[in-house]
N, C-alpha and C. Protein backbone atom coordinates (compact mmCIF):
# COMPACT_ATOMS: atom_id res chain seq x y z
N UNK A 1 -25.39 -23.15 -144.32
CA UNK A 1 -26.04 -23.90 -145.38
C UNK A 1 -26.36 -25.30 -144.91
N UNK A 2 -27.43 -25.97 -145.73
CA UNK A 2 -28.07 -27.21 -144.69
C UNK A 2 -27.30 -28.11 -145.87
N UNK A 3 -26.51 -29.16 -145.72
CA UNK A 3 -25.51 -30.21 -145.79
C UNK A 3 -25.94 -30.58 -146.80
N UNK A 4 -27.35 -30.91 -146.79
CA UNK A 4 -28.50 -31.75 -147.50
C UNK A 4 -28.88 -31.03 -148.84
N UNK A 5 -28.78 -29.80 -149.13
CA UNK A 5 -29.32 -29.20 -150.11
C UNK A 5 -28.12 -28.97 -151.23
N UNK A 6 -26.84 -29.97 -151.15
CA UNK A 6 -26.37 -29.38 -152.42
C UNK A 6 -25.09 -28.32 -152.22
N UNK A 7 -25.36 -26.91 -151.38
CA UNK A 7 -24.78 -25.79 -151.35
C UNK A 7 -23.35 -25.95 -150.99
N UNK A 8 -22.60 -25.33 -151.91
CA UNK A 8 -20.69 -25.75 -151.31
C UNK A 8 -20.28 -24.50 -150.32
N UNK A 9 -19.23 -23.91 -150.20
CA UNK A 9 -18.98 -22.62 -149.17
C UNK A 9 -18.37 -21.71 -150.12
N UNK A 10 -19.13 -20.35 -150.28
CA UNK A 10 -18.84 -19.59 -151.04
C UNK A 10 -16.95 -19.09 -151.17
N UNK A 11 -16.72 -18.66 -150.00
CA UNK A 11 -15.42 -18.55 -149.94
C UNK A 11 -15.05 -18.93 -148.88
N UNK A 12 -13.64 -19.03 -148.70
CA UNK A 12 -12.59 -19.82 -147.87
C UNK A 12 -11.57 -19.14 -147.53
N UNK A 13 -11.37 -18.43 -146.84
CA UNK A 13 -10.24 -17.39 -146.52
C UNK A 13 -9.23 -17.40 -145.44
N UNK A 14 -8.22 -17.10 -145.12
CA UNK A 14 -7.64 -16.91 -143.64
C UNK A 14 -8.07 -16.07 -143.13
N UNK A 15 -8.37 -16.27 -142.09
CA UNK A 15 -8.94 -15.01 -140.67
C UNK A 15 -7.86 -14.55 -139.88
N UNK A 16 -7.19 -13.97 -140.87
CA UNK A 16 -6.09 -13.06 -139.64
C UNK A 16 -6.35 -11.68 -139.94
N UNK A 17 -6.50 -11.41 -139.02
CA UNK A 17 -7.63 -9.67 -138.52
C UNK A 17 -8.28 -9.96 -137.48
N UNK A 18 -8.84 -8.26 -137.34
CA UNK A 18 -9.93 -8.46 -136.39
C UNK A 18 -11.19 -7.80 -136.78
N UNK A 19 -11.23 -7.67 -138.63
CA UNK A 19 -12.74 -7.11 -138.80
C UNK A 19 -12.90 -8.21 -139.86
N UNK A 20 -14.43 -8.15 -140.46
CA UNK A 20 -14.88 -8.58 -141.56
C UNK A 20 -14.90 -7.58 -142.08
N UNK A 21 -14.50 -7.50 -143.87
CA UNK A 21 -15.65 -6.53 -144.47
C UNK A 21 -16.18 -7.68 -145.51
N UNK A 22 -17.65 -7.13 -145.94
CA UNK A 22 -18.56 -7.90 -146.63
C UNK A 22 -19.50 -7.09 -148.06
N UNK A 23 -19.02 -7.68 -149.03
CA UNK A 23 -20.18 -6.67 -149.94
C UNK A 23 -20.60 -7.53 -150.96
N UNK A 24 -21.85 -6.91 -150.30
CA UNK A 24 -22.87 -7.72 -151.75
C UNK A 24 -22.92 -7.65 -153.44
N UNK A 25 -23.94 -8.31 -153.79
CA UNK A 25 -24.28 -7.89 -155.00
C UNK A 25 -25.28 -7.00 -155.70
N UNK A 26 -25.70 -6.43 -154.59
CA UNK A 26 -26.63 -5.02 -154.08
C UNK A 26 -25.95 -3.92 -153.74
N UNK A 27 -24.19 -4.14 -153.67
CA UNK A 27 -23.42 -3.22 -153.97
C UNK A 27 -23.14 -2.14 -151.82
N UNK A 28 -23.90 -3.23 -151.33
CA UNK A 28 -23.50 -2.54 -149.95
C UNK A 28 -22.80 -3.46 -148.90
N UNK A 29 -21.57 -2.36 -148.33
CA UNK A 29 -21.03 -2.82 -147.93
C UNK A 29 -20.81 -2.64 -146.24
N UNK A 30 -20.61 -3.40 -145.23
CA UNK A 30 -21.16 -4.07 -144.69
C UNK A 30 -19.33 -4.48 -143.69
N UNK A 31 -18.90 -3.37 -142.53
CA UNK A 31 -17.93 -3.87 -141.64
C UNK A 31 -18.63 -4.12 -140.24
N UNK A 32 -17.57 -5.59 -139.67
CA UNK A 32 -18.27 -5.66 -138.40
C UNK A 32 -16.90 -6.26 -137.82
N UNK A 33 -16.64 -6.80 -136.31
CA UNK A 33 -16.08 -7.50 -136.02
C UNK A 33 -15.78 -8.74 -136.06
N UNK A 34 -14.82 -9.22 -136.34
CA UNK A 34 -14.46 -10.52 -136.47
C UNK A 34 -15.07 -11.48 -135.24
N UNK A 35 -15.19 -11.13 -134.09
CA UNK A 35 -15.26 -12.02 -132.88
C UNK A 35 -16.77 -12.11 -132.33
N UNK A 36 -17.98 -11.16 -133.62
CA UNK A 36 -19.37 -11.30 -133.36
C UNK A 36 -19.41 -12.73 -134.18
N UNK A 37 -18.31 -13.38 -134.98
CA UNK A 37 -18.69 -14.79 -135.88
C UNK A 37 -18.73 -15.73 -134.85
N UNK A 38 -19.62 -16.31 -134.69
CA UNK A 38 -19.87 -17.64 -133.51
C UNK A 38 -19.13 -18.84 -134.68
N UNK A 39 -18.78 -19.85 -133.29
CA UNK A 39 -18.09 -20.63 -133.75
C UNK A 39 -19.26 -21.78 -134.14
N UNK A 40 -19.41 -22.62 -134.94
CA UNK A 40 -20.93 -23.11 -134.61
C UNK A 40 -20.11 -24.70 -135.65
N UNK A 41 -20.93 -25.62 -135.11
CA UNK A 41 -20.91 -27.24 -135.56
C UNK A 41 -20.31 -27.39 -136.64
N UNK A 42 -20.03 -28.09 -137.36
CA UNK A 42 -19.89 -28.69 -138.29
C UNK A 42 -21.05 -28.77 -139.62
N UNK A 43 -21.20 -28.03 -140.68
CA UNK A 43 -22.72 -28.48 -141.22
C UNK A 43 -23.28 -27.10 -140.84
N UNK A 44 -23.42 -26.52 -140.34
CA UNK A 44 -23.92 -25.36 -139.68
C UNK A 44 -23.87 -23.98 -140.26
N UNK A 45 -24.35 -23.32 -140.72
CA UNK A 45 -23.97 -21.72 -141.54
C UNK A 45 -24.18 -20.56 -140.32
N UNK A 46 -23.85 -19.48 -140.56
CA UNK A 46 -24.12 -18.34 -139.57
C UNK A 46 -24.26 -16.97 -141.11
N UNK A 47 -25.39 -16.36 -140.64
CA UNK A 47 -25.72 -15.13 -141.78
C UNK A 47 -24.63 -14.08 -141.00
N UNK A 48 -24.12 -13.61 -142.23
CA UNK A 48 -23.00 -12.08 -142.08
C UNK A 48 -23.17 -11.18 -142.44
N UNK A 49 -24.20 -11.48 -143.77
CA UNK A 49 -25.28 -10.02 -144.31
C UNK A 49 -26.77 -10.23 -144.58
N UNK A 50 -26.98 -9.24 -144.34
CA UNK A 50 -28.39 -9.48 -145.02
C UNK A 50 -29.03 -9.02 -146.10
N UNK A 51 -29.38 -10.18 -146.91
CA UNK A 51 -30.03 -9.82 -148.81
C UNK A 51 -30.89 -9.25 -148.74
N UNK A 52 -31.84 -8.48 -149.36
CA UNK A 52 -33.35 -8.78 -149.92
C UNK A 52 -33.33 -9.39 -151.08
N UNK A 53 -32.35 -9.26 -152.48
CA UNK A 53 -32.02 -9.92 -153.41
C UNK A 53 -30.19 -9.71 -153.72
N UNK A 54 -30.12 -11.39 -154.58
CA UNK A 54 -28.17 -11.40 -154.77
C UNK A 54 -28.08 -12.15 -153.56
N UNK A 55 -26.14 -11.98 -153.63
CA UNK A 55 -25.92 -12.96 -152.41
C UNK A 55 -24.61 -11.71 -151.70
N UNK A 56 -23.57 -12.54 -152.10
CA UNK A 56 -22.74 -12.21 -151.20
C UNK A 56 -21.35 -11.78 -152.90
N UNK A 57 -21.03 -10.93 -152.46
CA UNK A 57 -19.78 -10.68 -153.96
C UNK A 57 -18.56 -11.00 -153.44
N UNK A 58 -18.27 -10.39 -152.75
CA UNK A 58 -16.65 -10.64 -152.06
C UNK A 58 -16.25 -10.40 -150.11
N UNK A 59 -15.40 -11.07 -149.95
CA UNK A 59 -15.32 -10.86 -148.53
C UNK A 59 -13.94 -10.75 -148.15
N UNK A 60 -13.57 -9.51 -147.12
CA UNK A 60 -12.24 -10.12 -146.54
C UNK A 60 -11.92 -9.41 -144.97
N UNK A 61 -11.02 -9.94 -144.43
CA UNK A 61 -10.62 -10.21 -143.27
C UNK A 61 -9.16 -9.21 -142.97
N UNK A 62 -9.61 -8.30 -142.44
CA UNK A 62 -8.37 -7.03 -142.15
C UNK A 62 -8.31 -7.24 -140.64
N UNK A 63 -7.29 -6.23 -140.35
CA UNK A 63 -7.35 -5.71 -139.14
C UNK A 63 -7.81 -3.59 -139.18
N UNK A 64 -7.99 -3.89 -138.67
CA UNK A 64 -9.58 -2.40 -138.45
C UNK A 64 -8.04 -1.38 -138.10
N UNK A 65 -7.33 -1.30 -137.47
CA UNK A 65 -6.24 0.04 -137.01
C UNK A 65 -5.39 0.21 -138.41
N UNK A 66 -5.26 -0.61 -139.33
CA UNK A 66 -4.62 -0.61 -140.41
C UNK A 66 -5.34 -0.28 -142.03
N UNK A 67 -6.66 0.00 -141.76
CA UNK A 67 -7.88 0.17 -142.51
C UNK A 67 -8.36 -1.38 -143.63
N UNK A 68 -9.07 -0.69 -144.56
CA UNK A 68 -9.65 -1.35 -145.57
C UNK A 68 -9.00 -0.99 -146.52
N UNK A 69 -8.37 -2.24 -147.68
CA UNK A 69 -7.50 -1.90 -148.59
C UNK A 69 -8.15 -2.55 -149.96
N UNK A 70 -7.97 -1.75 -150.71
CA UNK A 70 -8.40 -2.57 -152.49
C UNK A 70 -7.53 -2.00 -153.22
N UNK A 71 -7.36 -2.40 -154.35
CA UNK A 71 -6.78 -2.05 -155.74
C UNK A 71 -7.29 -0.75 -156.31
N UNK A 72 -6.83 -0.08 -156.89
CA UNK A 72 -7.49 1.23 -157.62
C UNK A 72 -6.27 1.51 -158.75
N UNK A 73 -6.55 0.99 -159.87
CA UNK A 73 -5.84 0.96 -160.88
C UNK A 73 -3.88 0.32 -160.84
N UNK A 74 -3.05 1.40 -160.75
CA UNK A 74 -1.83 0.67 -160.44
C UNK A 74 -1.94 0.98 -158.97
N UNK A 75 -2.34 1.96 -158.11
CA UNK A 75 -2.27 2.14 -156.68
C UNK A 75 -3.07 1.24 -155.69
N UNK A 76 -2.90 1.62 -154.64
CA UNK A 76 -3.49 0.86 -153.56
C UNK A 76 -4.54 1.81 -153.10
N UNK A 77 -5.77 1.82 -152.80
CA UNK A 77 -6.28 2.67 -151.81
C UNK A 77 -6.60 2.10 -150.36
N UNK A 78 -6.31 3.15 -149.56
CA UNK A 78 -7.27 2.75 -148.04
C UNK A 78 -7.51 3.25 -147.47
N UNK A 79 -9.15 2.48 -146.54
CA UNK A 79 -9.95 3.44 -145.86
C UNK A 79 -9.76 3.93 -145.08
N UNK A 80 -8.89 4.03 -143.87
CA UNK A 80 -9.29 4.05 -142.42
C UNK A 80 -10.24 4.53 -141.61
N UNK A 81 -10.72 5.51 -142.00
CA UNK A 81 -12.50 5.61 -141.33
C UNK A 81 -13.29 5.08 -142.03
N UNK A 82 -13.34 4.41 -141.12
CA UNK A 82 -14.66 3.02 -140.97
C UNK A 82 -15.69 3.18 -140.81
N UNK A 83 -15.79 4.30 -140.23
CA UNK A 83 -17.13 4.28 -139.19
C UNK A 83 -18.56 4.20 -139.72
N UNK A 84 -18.42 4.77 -141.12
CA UNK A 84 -19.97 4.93 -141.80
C UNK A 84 -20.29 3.47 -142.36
N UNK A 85 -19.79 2.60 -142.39
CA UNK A 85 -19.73 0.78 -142.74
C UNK A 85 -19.64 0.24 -141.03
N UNK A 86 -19.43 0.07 -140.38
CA UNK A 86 -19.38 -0.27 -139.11
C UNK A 86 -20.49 -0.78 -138.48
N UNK A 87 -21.13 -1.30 -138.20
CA UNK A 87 -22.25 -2.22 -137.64
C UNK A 87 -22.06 -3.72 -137.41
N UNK A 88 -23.33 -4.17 -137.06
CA UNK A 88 -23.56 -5.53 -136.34
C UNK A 88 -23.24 -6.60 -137.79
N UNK A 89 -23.12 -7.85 -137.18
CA UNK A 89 -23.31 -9.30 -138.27
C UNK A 89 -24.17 -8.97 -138.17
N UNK A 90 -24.59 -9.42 -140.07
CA UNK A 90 -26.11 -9.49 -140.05
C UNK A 90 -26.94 -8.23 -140.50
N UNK A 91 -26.32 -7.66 -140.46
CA UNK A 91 -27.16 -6.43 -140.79
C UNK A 91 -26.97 -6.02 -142.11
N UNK A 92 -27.75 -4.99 -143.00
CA UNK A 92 -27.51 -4.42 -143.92
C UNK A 92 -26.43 -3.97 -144.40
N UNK A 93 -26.01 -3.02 -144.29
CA UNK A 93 -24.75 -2.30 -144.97
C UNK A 93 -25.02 -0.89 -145.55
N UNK A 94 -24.00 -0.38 -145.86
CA UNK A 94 -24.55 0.86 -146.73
C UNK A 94 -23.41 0.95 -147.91
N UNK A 95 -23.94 1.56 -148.83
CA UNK A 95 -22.91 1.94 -149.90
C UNK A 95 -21.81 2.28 -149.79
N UNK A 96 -20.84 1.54 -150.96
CA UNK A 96 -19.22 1.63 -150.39
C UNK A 96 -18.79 3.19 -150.73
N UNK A 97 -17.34 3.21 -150.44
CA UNK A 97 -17.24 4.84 -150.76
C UNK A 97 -16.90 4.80 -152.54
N UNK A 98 -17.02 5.98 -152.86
CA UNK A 98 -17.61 6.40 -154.42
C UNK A 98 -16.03 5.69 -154.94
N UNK A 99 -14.82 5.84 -154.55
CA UNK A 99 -14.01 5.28 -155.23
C UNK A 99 -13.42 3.68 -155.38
N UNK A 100 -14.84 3.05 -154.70
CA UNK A 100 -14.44 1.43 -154.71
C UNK A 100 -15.14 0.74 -156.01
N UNK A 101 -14.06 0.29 -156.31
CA UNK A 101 -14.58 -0.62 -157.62
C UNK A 101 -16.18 -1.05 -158.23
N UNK A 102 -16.36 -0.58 -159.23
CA UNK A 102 -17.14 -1.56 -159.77
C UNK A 102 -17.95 -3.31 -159.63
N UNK A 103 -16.63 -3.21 -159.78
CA UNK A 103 -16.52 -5.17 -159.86
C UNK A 103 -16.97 -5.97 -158.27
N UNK A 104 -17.07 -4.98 -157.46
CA UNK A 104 -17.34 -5.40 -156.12
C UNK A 104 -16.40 -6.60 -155.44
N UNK A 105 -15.11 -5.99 -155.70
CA UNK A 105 -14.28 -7.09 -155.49
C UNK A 105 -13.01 -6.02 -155.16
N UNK A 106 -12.42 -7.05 -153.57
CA UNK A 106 -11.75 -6.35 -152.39
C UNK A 106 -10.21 -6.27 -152.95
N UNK A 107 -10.13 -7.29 -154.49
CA UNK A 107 -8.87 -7.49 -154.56
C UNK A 107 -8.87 -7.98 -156.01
């Protein structure tokens, strides 16, 4: 985001892992590696998904051998095959699996 326009930082998280996952408000979701994030200036943004419309809904920071975890009523669910979400920063995504929330939110 450019310094100048206003924009604050959507979220703020700890990075302990070694994947991103990312899902929009277009409802696709979107794993990549943690170590494709360049480290970049101060002031400086780097894209992690890509819109056509919406932004960004929720984000978080796993480690990939231990899967993808969310809430599902009183239980926990998790993914561990990854593979059909798996791609580059930056890229699209595809639809999460049929039993992830609504609310588009990891937690």
């Amino acid at each position: 985001l450019d310094p100048g326009d206003g924009d604050k930082a959507a979220f703020c998280l700890p990075a302990e892992g070694d994947a991103v996952a990312i899902i929009g408000d277009n409802r696709k979701l979107l794993v990549f590696m943690a170590e494709e994030i360049p480290t970049m200036t101060r002031g400086r943004g780097v894209m992690l998904q890509k819109y056509r419309d919406g932004g960004i809904a929720d984000i978080k920071v796993f480690t990939l051998a231990e899967g993808l975890s969310w809430p599902l009523g009183d239980r926990t669910r998790t993914e561990l095959d990854l593979t059909p979400w798996l791609g580059k920063r930056a890229s699209v995504g595809r639809l999460p699996p049929t039993v992830f929330p609504r609310s588009n939110r990891f937690s």
